[in-house]
Protein backbone atom coordinates (compact mmCIF):
# COMPACT_ATOMS: atom_id res chain seq x y z
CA UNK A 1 0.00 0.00 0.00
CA UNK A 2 0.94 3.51 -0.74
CA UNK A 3 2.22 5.76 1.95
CA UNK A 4 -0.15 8.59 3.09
CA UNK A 5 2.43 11.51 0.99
CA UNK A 6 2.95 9.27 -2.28
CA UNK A 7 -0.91 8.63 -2.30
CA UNK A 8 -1.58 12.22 -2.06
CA UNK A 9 1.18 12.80 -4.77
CA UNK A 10 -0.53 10.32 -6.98
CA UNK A 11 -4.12 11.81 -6.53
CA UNK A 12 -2.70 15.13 -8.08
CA UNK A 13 -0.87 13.74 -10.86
CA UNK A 14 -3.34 12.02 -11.96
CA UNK A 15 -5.52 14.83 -11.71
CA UNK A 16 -3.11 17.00 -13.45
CA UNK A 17 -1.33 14.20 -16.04
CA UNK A 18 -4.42 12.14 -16.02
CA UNK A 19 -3.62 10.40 -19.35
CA UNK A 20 -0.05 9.76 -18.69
CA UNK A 21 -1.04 7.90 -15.64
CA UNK A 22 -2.95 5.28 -17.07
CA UNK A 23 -3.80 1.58 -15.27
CA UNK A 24 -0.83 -0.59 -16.22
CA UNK A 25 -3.09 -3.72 -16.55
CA UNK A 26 -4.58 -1.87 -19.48
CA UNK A 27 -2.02 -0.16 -21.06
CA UNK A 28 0.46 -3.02 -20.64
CA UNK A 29 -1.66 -5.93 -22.42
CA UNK A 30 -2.18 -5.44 -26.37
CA UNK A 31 -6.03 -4.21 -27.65
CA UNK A 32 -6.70 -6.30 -30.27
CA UNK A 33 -9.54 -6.10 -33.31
CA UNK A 34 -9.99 -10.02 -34.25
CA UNK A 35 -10.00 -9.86 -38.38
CA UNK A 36 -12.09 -11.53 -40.81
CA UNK A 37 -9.03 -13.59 -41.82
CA UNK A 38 -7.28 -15.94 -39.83
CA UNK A 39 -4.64 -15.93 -41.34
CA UNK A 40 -3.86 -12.36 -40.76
CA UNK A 41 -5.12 -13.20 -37.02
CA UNK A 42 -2.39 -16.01 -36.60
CA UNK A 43 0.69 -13.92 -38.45
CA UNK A 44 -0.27 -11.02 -35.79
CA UNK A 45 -0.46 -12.81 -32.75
CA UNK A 46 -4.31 -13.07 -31.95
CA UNK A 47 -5.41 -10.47 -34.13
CA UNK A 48 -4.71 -6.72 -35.08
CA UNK A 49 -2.86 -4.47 -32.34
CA UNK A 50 -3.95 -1.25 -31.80
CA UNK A 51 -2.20 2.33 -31.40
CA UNK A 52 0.64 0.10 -32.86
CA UNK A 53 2.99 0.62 -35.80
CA UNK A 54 3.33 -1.57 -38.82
CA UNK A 55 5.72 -1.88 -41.46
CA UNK A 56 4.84 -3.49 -45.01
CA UNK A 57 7.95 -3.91 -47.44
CA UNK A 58 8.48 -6.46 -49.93
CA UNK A 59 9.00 -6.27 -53.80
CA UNK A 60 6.78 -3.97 -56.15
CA UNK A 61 3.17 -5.45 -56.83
CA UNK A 62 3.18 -7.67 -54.35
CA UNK A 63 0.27 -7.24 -52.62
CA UNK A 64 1.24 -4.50 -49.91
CA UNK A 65 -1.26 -1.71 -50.75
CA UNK A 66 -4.28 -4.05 -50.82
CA UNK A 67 -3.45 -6.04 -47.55
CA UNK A 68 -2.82 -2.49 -45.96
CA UNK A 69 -6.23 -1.25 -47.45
CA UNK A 70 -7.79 -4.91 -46.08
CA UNK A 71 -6.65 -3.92 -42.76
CA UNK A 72 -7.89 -1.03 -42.85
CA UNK A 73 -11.25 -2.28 -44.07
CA UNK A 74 -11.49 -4.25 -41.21
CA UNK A 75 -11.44 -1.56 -39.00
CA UNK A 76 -14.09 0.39 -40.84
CA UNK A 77 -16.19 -2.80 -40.05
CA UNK A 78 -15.34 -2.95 -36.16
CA UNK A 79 -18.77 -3.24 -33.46
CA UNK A 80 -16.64 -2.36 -30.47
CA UNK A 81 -17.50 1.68 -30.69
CA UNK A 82 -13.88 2.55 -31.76
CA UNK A 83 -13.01 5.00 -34.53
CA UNK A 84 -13.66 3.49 -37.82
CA UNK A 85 -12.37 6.61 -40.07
CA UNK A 86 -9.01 5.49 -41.97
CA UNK A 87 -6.31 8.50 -42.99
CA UNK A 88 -4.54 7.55 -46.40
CA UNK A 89 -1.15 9.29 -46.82
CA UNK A 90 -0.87 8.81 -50.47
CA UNK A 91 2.87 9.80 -50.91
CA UNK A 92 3.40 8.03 -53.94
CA UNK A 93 0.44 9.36 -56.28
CA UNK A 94 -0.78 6.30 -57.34
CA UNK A 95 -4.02 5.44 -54.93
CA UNK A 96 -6.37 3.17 -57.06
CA UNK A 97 -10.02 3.63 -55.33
CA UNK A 98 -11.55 0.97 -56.98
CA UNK A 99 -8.66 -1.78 -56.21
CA UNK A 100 -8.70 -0.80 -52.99
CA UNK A 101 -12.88 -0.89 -53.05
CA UNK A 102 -12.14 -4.56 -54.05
CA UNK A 103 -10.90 -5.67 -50.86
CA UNK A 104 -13.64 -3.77 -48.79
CA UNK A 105 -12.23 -0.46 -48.19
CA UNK A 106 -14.63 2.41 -48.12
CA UNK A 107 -14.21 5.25 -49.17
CA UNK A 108 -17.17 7.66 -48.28
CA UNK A 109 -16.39 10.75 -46.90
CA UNK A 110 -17.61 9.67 -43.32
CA UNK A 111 -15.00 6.97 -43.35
CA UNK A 112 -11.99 7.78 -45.35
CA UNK A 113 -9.77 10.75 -45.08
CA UNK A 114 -7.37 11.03 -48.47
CA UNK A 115 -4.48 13.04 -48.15
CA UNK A 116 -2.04 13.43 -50.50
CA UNK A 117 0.44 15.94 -49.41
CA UNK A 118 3.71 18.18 -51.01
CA UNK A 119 6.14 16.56 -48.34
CA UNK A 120 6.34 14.44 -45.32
CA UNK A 121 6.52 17.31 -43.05
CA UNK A 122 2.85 18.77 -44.41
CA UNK A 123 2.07 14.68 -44.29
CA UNK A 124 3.02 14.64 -40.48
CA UNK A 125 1.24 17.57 -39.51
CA UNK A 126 -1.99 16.81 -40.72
CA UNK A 127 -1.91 13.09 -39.35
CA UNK A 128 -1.29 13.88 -36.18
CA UNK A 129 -4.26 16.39 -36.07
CA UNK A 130 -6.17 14.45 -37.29
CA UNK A 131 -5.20 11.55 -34.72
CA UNK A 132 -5.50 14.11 -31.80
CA UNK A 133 -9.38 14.37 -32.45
CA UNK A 134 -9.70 10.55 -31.17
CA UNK A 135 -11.91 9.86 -34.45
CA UNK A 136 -9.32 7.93 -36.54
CA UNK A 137 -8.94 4.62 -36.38
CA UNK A 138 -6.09 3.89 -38.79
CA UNK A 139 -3.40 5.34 -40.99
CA UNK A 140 -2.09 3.92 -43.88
CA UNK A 141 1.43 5.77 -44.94
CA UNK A 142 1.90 5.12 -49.11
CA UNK A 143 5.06 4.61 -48.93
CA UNK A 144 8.28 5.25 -47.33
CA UNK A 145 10.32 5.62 -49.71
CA UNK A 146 8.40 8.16 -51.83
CA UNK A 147 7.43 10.56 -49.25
CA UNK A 148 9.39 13.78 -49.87
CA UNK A 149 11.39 16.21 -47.39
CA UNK A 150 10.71 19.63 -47.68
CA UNK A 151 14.11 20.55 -48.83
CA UNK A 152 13.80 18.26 -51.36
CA UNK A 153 10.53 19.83 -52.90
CA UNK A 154 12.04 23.26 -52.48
CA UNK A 155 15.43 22.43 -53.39
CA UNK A 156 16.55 22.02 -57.26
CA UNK A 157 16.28 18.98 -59.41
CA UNK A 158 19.49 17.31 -59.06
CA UNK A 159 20.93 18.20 -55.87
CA UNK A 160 21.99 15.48 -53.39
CA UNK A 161 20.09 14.55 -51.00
CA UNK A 162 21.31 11.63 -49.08
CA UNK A 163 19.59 11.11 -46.05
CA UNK A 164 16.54 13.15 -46.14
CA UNK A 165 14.10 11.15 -46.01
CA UNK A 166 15.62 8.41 -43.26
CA UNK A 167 16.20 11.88 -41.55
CA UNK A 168 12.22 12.59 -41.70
CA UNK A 169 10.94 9.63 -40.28
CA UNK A 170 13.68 9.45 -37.78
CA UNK A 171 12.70 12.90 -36.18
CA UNK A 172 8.59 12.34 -37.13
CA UNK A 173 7.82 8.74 -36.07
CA UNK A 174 8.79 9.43 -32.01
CA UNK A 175 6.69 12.65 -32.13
CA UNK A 176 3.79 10.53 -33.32
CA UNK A 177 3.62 7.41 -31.48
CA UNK A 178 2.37 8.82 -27.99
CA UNK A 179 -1.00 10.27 -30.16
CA UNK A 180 -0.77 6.71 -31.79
CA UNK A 181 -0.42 4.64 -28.34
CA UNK A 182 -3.33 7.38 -27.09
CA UNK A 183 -5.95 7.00 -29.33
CA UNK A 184 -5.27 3.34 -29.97
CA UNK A 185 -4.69 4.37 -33.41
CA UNK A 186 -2.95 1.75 -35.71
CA UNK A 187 -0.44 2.94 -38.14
CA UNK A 188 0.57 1.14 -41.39
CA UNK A 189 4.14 2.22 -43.17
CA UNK A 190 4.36 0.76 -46.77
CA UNK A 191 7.86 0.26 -48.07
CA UNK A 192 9.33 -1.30 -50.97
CA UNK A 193 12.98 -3.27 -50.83
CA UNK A 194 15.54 -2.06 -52.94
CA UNK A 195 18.62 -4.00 -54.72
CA UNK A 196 21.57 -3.32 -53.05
CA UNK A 197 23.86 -1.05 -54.96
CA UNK A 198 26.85 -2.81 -55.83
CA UNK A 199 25.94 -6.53 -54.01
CA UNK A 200 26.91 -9.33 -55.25
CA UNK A 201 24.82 -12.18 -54.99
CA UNK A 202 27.10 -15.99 -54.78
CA UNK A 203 26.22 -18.79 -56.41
CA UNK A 204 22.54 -19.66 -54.99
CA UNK A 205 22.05 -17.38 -53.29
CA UNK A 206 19.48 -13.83 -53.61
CA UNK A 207 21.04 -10.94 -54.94
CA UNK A 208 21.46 -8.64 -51.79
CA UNK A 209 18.87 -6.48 -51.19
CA UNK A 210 17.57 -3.14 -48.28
CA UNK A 211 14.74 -1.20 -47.05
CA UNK A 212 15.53 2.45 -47.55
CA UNK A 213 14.32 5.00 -45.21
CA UNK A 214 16.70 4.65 -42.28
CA UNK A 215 16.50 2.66 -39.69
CA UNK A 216 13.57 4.58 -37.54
CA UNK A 217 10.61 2.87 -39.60
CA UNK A 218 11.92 -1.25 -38.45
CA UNK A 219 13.03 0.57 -35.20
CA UNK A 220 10.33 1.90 -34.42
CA UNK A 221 7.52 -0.94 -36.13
CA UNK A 222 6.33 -2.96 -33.53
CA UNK A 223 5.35 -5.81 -36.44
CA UNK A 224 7.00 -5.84 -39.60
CA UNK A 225 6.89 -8.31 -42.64
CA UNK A 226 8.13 -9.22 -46.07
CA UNK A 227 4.78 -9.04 -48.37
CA UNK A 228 5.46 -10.56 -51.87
CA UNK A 229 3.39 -12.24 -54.69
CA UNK A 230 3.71 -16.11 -54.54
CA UNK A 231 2.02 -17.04 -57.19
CA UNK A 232 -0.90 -16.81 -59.62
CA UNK A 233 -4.88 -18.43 -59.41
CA UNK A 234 -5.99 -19.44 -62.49
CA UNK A 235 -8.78 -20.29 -63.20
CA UNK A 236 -8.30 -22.68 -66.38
CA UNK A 237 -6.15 -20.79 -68.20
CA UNK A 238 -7.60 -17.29 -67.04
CA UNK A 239 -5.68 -15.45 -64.18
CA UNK A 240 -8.39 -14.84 -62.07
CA UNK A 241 -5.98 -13.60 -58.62
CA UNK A 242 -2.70 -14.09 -56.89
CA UNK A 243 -1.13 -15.38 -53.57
CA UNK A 244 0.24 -12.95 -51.36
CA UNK A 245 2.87 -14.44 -48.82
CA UNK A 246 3.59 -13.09 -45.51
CA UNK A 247 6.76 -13.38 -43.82
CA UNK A 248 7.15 -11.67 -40.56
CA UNK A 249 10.38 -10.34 -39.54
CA UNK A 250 9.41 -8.56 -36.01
CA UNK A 251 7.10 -9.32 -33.53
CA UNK A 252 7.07 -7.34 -30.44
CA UNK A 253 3.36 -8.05 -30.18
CA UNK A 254 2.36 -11.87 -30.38
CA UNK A 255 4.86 -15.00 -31.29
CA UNK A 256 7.46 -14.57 -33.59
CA UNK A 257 8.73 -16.42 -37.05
CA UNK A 258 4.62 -17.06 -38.43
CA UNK A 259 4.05 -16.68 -42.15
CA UNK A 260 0.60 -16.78 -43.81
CA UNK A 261 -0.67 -16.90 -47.45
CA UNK A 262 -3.59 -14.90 -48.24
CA UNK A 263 -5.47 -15.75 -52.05
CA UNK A 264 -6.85 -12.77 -53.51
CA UNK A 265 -9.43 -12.16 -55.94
CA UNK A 266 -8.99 -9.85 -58.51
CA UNK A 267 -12.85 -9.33 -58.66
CA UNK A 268 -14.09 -9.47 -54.60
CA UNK A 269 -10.44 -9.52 -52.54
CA UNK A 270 -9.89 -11.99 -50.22
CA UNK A 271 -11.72 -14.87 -49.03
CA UNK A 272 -11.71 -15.25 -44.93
CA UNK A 273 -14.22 -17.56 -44.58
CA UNK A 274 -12.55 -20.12 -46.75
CA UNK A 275 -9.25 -19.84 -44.67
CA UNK A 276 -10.33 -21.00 -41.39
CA UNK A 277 -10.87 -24.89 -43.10
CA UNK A 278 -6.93 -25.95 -42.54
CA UNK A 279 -6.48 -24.18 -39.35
CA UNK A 280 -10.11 -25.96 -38.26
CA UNK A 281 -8.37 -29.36 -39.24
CA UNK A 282 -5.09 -28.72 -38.04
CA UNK A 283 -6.19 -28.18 -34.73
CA UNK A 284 -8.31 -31.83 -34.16
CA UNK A 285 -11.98 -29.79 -33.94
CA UNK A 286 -13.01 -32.32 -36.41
CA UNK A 287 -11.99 -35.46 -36.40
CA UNK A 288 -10.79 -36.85 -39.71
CA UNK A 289 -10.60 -40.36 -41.01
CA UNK A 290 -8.90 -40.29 -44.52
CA UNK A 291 -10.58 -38.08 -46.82
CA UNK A 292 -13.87 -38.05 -44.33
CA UNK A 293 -14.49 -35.29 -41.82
CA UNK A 294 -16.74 -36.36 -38.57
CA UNK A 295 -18.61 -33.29 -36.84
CA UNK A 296 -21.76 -32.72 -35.14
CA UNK A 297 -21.60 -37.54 -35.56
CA UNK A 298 -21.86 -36.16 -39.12
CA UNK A 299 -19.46 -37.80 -41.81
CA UNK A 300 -18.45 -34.80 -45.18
CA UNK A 301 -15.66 -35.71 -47.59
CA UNK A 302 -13.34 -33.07 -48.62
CA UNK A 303 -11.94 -29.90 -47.28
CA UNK A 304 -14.58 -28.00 -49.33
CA UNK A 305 -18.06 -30.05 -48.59
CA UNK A 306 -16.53 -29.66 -45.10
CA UNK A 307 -16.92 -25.84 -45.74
CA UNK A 308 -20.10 -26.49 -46.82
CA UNK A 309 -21.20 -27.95 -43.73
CA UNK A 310 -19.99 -25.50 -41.45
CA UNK A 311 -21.83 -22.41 -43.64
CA UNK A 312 -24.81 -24.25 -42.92
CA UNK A 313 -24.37 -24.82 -39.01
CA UNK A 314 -23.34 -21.26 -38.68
CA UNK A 315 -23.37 -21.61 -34.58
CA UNK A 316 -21.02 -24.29 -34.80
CA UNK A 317 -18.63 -22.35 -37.23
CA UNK A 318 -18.45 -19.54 -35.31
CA UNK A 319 -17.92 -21.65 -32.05
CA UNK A 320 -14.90 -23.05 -33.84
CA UNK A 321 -14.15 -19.71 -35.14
CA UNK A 322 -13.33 -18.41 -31.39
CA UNK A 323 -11.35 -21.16 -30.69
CA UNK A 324 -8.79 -21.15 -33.91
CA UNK A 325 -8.53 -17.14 -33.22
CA UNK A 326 -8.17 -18.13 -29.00
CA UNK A 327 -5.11 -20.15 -30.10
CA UNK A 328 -3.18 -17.85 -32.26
CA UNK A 329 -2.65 -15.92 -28.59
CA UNK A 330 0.58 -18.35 -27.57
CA UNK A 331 2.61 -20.49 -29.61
CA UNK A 332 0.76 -23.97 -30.60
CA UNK A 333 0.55 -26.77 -32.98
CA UNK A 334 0.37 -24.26 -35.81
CA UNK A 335 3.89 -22.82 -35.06
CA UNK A 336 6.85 -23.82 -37.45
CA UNK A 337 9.40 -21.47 -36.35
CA UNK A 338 10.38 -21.51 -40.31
CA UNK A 339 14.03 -20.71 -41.02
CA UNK A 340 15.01 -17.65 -42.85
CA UNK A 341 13.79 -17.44 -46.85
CA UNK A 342 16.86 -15.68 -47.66
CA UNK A 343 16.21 -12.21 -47.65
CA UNK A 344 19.13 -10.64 -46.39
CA UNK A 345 18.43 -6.97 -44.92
CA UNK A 346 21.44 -4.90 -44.98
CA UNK A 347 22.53 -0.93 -43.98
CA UNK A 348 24.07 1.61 -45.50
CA UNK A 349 27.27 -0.19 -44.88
CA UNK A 350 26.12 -3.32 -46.26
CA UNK A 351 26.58 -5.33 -42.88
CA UNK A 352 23.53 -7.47 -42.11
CA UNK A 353 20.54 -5.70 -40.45
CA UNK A 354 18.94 -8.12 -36.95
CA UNK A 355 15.67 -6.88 -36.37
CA UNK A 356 15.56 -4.37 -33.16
CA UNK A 357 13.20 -6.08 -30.47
């Protein structure tokens, strides 16, 4: 128990500093909005973490943009009374509304805020007012690499400018994570990897490759993972979507090392429903003998009659539902602990990058 001068202490600090006093048994567990997909659920650790920072960087076109926008879908769709406005920092010019409409993102003025700013300064500014009002309830940041300094819109074409933007994000990102942590705000940083200049890549080996803008965005990210396209879903011999792999890097938020594959539909996005089948199986809450699946003292053959089934007993499914999410929380059968792919993150100095936990 407190002592009679701390306690009185603590009364006026809190009455004074109210917000930076909070109860450590809520600000030190994780808020979490459960997804749609489980797979996104298991790769975060139980689901997405709020007033936390992301970072997104892979190869171009490989599916960073749209899982971003899914994300942020998902929040539009919450039922716990949170924010459900999402900022869009479009830094690079090249927001598609009706891609991103695709995978559920909406994009009414009452829940999407576009901004497409001169330089990451302006950019700053405006997201953190716009965080301060308590009403937002994501940001996506499109991308790292293309956001500007303002002394590189002002300056002239050609002149160095090493630095600028690493420089930008190191100085921006600290300002903004209290309003982030505050509002219980989730923030999504888009980057793209980069080959290094001058690697050499040995026999079997990927060419060596970075993430540019400084160290302060994977410093700073409290998840971070390697999206690229895995491959394509044809439909006969039409293309009708791609696989988008997952590969996290940092987890200071759930269990490390998960990856997850994510199909998406060029024409409706992703398909959640469809994804909780394996992780159903995996985890013995049907029993299955050969290609049969027992539930309910009911026998279905095949994963997808199986899906069938559970669409029709829709209290069941979302029984089982709980459970696969529940179990995502701590490490379980579903955990690999993969090895390494071979991406190889490097600095400036081209010395091998560990991730900063």
């Amino acid at each position: 128990l407190m002592n009679k001068e701390l306690s009185q202490i603590m009364s006026k600090l809190k009455k004074d500093y109210g917000a930076s006093l909070p109860d450590v048994k809520e600000a030190g567990n994780v808020k979490r909005l459960i997804l749609s997909s489980p797979q996104s659920n298991y790769i975060f650790g139980g689901g997405l973490g709020l007033g936390r920072i992301y970072e997104f960087f892979g190869p171009e076109s490989g599916g960073k943009t749209v899982f971003a926008s899914y994300l942020a879908s998902e929040i539009q769709k919450r039922t716990d009374g949170g924010p459900t406005t999402i900022a869009f920092v479009d830094a690079e010019h090249t927001f598609d509304e009706k891609y991103a409409k695709n995978v559920g993102l909406d994009t009414s003025d009452e829940n999407f805020i576009f901004i497409r700013p001169q330089h990451g300064e302006e950019g700053f500014e405006i997201v953190e007012s716009l965080v301060r009002t308590g009403s937002i309830g994501g940001v996506i940041w499109d991308s790292v690499i293309s956001t500007p300094s303002c002394s590189q819109v002002e300056g002239d074409y050609g002149k160095a400018s090493f630095g600028k933007v690493a420089a930008l994000f190191s100085s921006s990102l600290p300002k903004i994570i209290p309003y982030l942590s505050r509002y219980e705000c989730p923030m999504f940083l888009i980057n793209q990897i980069r080959d290094k200049i001058g690697g050499f890549a040995m026999p079997g080996m990927p060419k060596p490759e970075n993430v540019p803008g400084g160290h302060a965005p994977k410093f700073y990210a409290s998840w971070r993972g390697r999206i690229s396209n895995s491959g394509d879903i044809m439909d006969g011999k039409e293309t009708i979507g791609n696989k988008i792999k997952i590969k996290n890097k940092k987890n200071k938020i759930g269990c490390p090392k998960r990856s997850a594959e994510l199909d998406l539909y060029y024409g409706s996005g992703f398909n959640p429903t469809a994804e909780y089948v394996p992780f159903i199986i995996t985890l013995g809450l049907v029993e299955k003998k050969g290609g049969w699946y027992i539930v309910n003292n009911d026998k279905v053959q095949g994963a997808d009659k199986l899906l069938n089934y559970l669409l029709d007993h829709r209290d069941l499914f979302e029984e089982m539902k709980y459970k696969v999410n529940e179990s995502f929380k701590g490490a379980s059968v579903l955990d690999t602990f993969e090895t390494e792919d071979g991406f190889v993150e490097e600095d400036d100095e081209g010395k091998a990058v560990e991730d900063m936990d």
